[in-house]
Protein backbone atom coordinates (compact mmCIF):
# COMPACT_ATOMS: atom_id res chain seq x y z
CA UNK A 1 74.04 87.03 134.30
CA UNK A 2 74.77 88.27 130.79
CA UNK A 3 74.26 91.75 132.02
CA UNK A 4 76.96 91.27 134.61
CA UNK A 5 79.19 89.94 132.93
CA UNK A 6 79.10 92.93 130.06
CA UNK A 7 79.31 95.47 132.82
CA UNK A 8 82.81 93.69 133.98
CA UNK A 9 83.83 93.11 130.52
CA UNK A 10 83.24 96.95 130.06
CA UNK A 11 84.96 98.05 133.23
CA UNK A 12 87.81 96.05 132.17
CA UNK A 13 87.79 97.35 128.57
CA UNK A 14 87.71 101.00 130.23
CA UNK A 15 90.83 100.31 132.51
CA UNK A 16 92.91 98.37 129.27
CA UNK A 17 93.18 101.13 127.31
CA UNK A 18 92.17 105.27 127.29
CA UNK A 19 88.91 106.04 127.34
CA UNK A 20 86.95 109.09 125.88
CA UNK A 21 83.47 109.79 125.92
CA UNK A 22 81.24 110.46 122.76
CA UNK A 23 80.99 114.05 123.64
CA UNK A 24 84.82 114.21 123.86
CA UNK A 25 85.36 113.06 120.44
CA UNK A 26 87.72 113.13 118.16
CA UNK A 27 90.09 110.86 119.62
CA UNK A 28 93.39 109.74 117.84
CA UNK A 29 93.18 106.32 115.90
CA UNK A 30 97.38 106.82 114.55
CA UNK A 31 98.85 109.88 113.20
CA UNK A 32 96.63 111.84 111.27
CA UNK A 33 93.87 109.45 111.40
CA UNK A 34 90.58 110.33 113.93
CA UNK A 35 87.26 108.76 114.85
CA UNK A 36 85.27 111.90 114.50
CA UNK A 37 81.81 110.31 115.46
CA UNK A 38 80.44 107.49 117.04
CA UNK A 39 76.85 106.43 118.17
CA UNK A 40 74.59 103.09 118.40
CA UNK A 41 71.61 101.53 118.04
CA UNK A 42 69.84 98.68 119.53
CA UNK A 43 68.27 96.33 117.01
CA UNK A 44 66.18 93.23 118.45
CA UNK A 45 69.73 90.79 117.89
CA UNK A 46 72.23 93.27 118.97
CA UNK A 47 73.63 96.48 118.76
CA UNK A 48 74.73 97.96 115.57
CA UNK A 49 77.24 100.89 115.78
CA UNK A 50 78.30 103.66 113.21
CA UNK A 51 81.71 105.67 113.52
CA UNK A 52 83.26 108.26 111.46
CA UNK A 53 86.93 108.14 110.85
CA UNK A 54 88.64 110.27 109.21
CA UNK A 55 92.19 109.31 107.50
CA UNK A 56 94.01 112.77 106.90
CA UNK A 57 97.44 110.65 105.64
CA UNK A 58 98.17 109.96 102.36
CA UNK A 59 98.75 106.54 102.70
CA UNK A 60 96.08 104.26 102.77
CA UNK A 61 95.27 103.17 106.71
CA UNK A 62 94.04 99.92 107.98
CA UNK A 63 92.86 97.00 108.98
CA UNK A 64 90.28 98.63 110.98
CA UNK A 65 88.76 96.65 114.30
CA UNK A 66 86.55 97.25 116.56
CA UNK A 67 85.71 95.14 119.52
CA UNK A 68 82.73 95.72 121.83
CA UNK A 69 82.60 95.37 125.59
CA UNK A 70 85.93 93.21 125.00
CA UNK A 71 83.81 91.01 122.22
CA UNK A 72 85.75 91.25 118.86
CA UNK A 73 82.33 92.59 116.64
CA UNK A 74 81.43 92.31 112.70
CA UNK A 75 81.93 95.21 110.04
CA UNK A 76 79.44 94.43 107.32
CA UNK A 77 78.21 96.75 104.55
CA UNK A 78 74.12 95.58 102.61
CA UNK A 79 76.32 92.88 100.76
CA UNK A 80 77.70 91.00 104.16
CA UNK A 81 80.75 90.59 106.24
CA UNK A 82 84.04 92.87 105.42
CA UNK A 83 86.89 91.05 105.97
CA UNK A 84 89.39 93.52 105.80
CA UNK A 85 88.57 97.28 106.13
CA UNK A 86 91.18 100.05 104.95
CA UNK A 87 90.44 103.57 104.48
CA UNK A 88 92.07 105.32 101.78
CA UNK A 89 94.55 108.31 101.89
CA UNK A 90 92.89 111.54 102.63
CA UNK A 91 89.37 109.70 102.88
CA UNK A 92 86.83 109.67 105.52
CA UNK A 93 85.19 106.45 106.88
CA UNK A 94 81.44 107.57 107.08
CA UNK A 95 79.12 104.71 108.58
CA UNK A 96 75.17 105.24 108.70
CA UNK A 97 71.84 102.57 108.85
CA UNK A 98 71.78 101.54 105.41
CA UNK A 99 75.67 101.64 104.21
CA UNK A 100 78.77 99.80 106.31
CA UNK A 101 78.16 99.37 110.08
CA UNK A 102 79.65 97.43 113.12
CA UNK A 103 77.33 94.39 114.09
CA UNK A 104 77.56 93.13 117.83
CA UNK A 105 75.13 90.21 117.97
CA UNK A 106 73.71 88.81 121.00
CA UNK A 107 74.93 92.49 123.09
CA UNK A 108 72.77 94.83 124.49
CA UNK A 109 73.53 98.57 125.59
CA UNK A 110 73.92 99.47 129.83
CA UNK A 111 72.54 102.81 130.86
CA UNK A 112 73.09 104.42 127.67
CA UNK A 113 76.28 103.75 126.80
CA UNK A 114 77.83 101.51 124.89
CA UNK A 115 81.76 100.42 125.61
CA UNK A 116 83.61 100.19 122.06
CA UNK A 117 87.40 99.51 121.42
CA UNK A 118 88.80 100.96 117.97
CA UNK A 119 92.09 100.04 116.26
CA UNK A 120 93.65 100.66 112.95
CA UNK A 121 96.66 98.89 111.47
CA UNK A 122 99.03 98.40 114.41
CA UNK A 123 98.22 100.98 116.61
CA UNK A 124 97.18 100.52 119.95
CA UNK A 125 93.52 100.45 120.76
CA UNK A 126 91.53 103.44 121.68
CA UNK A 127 88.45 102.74 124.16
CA UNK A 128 85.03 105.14 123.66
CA UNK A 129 81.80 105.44 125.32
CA UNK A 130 79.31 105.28 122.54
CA UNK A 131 76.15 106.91 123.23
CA UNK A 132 72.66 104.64 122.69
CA UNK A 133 70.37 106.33 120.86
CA UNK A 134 66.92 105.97 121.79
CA UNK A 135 64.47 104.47 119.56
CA UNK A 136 63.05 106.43 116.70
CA UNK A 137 65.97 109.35 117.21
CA UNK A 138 67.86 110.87 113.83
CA UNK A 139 71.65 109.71 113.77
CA UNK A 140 73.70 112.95 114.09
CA UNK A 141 74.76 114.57 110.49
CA UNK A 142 78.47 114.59 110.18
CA UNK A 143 78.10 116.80 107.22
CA UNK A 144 78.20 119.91 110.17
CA UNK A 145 81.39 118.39 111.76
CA UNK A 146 83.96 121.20 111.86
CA UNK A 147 87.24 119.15 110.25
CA UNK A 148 89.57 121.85 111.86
């Protein structure tokens, strides 16, 4: 039952709001602000997701939020719960296992993918596929992203 009713809370995410696929990332958060990367994991009480945003304003950007399969999910850093992410002028969001993630208790990934919604400040949400990776795989290194 849970499984079906993530797969319909995912096809509804997908028809809310655009979609992109990890492979077709960036995608555009607000002007001049883009999640570059995006990819999961699944830990035994839920999935645990890392993006990369990158603000290229020179105002500060946020709150950030990030919802998965239509669940509102947790951004915590190794000291607990963030309440309220911004990302600072000309800064880069950079998530990875041991710094800030997103937490999704009590969700597990469908065929690979994983359906996340991203918004930032008042901008309208932005749906991605995120892909699972498997167990025991190394999380791609931004540090090669081409920033164009």
């Amino acid at each position: 039952m849970t499984r079906t009713l993530f797969r319909i809370a995912a096809i509804a995410l997908l028809l809310h709001t655009g979609t992109a696929a990890g492979s077709e990332l960036p995608v555009k958060l607000a002007d001049d602000v883009h999640l570059e990367e995006a990819w999961a994991r699944q830990q035994p009480d839920g999935l645990e997701i890392f993006v990369v945003i990158n603000n290229r304003q020179i105002v500060p950007m946020g709150p950030l939020a990030v919802s998965v399969g239509g669940t509102p999910a947790t951004i915590v850093s190794t000291q607990g719960e963030l309440e309220r992410v911004t990302i600072p002028g000309h800064a880069e969001l950079y998530m990875q296992p041991g710094g800030v993630t997103v937490k999704a208790t009590g969700l597990r990934a469908i065929d690979g993918l994983v359906p996340v919604e991203i918004s930032i400040g008042d901008n309208s949400p932005v749906s991605v596929q995120v892909d699972l990776l498997p167990d025991g795989a190394r999380p791609p290194d931004h540090h090669d992203y081409d920033h164009g």
